[in-house]
N, C-alpha and C. Protein backbone atom coordinates (compact mmCIF):
# COMPACT_ATOMS: atom_id res chain seq x y z
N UNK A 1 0.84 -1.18 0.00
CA UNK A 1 0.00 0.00 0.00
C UNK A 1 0.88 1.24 0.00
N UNK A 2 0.11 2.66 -0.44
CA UNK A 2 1.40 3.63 -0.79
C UNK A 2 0.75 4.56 0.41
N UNK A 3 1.80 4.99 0.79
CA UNK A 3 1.42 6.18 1.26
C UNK A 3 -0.22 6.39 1.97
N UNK A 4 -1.00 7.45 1.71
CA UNK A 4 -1.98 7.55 2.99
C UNK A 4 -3.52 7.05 2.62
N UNK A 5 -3.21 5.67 2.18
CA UNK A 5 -4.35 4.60 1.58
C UNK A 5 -4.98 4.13 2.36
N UNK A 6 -6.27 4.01 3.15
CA UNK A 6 -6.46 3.46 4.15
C UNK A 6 -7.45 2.15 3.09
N UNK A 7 -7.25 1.22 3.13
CA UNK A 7 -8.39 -0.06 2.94
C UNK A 7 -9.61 -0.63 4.31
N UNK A 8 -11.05 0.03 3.95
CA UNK A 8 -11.74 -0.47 5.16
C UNK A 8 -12.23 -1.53 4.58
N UNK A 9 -12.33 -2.32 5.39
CA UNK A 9 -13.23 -3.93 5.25
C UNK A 9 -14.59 -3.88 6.09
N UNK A 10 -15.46 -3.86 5.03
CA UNK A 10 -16.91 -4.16 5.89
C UNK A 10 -17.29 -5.30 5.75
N UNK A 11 -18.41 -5.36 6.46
CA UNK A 11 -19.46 -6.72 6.06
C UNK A 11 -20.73 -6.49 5.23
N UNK A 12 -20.25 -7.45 4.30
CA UNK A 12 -21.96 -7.70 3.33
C UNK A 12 -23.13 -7.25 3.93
N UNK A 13 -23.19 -7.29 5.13
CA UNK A 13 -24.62 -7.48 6.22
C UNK A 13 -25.11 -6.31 6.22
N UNK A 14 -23.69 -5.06 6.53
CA UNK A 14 -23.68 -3.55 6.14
C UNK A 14 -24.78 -3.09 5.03
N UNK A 15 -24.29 -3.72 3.43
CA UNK A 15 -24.90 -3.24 2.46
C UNK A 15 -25.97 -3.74 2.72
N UNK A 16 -26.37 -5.04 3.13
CA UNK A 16 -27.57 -5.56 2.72
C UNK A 16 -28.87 -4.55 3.91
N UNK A 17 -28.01 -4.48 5.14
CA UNK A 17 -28.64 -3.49 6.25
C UNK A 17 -29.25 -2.13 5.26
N UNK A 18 -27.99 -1.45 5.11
CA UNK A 18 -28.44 -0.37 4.47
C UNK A 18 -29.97 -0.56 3.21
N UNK A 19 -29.70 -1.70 1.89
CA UNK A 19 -30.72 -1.66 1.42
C UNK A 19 -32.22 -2.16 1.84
N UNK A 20 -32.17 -2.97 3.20
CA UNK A 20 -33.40 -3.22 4.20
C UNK A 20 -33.95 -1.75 4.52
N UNK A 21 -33.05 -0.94 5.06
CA UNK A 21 -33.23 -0.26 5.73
C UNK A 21 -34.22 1.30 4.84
N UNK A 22 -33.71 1.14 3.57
CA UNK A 22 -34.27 2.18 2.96
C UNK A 22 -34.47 1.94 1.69
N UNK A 23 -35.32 0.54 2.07
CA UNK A 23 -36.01 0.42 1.03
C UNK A 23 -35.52 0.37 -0.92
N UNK A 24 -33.83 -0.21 -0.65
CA UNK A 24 -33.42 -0.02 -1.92
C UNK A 24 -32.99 -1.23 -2.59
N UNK A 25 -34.15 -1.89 -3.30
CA UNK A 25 -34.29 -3.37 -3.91
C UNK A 25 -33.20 -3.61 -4.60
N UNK A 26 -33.03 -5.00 -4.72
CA UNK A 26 -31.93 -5.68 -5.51
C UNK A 26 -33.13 -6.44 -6.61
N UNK A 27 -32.73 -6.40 -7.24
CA UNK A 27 -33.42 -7.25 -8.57
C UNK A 27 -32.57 -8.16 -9.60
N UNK A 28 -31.53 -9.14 -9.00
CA UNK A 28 -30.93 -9.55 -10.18
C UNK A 28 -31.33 -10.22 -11.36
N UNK A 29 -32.98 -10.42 -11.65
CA UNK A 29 -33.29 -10.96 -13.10
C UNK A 29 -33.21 -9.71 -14.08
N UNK A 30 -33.55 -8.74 -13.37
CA UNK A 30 -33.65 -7.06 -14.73
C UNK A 30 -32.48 -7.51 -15.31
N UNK A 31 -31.36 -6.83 -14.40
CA UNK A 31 -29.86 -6.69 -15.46
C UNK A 31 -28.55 -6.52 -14.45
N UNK A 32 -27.39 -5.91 -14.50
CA UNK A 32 -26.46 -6.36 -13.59
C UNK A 32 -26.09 -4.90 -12.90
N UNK A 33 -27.04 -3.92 -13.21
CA UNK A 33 -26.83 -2.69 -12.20
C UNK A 33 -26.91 -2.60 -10.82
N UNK A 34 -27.02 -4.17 -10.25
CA UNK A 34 -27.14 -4.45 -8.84
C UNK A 34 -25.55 -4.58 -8.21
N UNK A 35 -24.76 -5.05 -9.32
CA UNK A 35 -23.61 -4.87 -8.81
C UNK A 35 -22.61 -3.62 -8.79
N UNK A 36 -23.45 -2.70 -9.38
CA UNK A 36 -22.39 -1.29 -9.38
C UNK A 36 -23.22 -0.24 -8.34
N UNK A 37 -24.56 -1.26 -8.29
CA UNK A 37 -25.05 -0.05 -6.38
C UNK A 37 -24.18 -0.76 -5.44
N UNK A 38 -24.43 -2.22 -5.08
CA UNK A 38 -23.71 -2.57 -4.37
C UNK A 38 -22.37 -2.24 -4.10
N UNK A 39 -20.92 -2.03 -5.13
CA UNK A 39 -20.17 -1.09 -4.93
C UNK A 39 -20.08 0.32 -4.24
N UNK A 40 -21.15 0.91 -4.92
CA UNK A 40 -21.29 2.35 -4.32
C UNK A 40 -21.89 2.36 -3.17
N UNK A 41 -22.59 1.50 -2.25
CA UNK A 41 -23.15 1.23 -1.10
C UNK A 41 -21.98 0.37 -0.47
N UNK A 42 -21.32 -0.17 -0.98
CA UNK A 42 -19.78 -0.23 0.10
C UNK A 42 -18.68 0.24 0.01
N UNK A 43 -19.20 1.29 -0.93
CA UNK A 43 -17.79 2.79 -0.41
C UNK A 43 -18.57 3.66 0.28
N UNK A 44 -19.77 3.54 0.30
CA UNK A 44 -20.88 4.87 1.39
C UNK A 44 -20.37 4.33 2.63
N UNK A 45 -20.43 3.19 2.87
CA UNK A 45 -20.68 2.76 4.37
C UNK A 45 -19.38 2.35 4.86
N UNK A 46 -17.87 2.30 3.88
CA UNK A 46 -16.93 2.34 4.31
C UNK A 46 -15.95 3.39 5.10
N UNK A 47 -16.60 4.63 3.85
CA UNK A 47 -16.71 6.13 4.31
C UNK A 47 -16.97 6.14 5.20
N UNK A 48 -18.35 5.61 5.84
CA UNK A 48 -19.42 6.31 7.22
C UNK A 48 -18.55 5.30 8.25
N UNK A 49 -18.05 4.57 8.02
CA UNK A 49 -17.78 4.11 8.95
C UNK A 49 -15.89 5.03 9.45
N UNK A 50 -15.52 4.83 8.15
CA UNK A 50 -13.62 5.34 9.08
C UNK A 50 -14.20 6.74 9.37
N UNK A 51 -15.11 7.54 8.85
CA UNK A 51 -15.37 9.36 9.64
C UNK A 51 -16.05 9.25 10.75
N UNK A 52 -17.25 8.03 11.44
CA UNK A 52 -17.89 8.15 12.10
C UNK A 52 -17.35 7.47 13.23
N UNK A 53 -16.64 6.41 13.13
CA UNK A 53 -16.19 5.80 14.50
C UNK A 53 -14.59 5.81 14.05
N UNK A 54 -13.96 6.74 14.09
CA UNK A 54 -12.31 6.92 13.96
C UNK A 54 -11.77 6.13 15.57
N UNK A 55 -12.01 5.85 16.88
CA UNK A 55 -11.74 5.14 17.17
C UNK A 55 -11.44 3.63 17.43
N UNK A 56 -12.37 3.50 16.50
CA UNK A 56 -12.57 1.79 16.33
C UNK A 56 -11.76 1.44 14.65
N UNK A 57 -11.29 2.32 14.04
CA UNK A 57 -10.38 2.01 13.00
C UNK A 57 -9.74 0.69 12.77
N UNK A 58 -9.08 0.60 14.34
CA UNK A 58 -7.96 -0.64 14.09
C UNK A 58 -9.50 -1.93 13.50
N UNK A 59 -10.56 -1.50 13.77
CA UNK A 59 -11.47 -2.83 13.46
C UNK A 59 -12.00 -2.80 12.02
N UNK A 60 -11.95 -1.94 11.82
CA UNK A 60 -12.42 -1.99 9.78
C UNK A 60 -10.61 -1.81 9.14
N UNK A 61 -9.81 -1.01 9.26
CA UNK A 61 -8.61 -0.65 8.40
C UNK A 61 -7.65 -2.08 8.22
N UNK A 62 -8.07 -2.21 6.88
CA UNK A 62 -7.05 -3.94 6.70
C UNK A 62 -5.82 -3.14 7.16
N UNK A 63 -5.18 -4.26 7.65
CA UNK A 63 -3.60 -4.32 8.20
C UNK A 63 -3.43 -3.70 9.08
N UNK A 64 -4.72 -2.73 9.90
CA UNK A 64 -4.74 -2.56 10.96
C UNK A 64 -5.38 -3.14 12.33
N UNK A 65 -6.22 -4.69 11.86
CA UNK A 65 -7.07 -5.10 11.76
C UNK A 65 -6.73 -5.56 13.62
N UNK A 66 -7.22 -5.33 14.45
CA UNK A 66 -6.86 -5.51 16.30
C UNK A 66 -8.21 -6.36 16.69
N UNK A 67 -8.15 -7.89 16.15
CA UNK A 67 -9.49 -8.01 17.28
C UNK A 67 -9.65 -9.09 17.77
N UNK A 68 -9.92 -9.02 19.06
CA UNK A 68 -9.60 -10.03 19.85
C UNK A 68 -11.54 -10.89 19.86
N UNK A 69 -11.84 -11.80 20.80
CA UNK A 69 -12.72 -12.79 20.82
C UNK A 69 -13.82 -12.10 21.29
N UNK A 70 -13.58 -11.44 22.55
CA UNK A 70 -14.58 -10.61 23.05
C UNK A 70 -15.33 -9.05 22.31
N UNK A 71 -14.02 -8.88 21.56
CA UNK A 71 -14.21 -7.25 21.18
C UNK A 71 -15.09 -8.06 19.58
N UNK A 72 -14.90 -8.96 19.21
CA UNK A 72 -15.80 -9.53 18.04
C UNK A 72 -16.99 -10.01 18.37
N UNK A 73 -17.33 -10.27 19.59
CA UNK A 73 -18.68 -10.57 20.13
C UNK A 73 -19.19 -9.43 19.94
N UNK A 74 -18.70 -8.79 20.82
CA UNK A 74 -19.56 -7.37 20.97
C UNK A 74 -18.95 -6.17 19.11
N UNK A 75 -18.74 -6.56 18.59
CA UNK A 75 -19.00 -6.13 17.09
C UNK A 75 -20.16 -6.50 16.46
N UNK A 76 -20.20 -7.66 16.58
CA UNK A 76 -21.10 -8.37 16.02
C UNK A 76 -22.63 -8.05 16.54
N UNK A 77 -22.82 -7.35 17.77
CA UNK A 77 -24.45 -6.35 17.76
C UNK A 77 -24.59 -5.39 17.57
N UNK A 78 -23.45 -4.82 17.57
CA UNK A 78 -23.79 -3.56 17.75
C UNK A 78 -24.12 -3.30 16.22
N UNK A 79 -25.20 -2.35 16.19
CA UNK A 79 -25.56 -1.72 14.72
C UNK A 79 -24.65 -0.08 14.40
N UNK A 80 -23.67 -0.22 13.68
CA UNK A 80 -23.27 0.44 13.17
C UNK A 80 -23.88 1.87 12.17
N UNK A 81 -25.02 1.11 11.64
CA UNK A 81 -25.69 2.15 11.01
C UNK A 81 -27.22 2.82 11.55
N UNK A 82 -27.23 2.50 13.63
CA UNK A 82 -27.87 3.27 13.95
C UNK A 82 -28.84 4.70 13.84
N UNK A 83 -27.30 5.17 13.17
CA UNK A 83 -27.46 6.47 13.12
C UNK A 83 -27.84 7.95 12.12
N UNK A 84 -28.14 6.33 10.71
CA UNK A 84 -29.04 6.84 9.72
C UNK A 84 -30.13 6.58 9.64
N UNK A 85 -30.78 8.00 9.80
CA UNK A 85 -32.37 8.20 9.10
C UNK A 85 -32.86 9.12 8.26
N UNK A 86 -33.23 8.47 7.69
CA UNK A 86 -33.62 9.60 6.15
C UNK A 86 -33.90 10.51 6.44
N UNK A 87 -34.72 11.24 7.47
CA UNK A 87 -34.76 12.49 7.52
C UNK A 87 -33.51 13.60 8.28
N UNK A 88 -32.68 12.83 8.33
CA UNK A 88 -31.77 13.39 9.25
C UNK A 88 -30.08 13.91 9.00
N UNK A 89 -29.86 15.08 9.27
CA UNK A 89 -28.52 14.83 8.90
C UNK A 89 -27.18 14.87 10.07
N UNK A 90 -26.40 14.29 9.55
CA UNK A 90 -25.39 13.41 10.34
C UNK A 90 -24.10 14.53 10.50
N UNK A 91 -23.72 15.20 11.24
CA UNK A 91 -22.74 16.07 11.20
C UNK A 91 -21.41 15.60 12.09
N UNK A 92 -20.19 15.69 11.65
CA UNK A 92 -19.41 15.42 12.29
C UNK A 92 -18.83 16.56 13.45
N UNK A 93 -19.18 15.83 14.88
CA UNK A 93 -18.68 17.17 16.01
C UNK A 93 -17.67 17.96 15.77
N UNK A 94 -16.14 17.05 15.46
CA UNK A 94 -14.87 17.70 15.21
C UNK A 94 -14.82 18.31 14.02
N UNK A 95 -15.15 17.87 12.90
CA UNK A 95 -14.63 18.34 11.84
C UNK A 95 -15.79 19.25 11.47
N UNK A 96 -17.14 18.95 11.39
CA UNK A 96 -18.19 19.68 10.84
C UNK A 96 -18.62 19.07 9.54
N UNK A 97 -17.98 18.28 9.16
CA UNK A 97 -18.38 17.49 7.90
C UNK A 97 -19.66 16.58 7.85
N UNK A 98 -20.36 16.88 7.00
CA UNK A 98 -21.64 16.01 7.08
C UNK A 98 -21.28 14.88 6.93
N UNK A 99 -21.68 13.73 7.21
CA UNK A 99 -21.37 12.50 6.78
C UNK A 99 -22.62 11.63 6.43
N UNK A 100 -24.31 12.09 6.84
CA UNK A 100 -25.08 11.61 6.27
C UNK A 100 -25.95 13.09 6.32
N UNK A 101 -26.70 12.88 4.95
CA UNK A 101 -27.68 13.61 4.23
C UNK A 101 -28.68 12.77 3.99
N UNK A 102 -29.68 12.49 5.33
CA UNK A 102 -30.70 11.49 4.36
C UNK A 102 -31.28 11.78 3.24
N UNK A 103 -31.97 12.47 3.27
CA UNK A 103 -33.17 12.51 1.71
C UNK A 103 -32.55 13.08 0.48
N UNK A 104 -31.74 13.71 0.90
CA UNK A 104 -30.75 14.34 -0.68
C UNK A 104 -29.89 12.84 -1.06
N UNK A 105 -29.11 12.19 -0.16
CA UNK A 105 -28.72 11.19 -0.65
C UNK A 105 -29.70 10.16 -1.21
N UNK A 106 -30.48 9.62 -0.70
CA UNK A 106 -31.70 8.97 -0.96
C UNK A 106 -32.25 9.23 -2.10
N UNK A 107 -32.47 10.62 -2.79
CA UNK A 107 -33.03 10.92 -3.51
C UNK A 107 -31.94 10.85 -4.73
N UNK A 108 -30.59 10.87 -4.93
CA UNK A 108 -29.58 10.70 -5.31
C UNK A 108 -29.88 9.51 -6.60
């Protein structure tokens, strides 16, 4: 890796959460544009995740990857994407950066 590349690793469960969550169907008999949302719905939520929980990094950043038995239990409930709702927007305390826009993204 070069220089200031970070690689996050999510879980499938993420995207599939996200399209439960707001209502954004997969249809693979139409045609294969299911696989280039799916892309773009796991760079959204890779994003939301290294701006929104920068302390828990070492747990998504490959090769930074820190996790022990217990700290994977308790990964494994917690909902990560709590904290989107379409009507709502997501501002970052420190920086000020939005990080979710429900309905403009949605509407996207």
């Amino acid at each position: 890796m070069g220089g200031n590349t970070d690689i996050v690793e999510i879980s499938a469960k993420l995207t599939h959460q996200m399209r439960e969550k707001f209502n954004l169907y997969k249809v693979r008999e139409v045609n294969d544009y299911h696989h280039a949302f799916d892309a773009y719905l796991t760079t959204f939520v890779g994003n939301y995740l290294f701006k929104r929980y920068p302390k828990l990094r070492p747990y998504f950043v490959y090769g930074d990857f820190k996790m022990t038995d217990n700290a994977l239990k308790g990964m494994r409930r917690f909902n990560f994407l709590h904290d989107l709702k379409d009507d709502e927007v997501l501002v970052d305390n420190e920086t000020g950066e939005v990080l979710w826009e429900g309905q403009s993204l949605l509407k996207s």
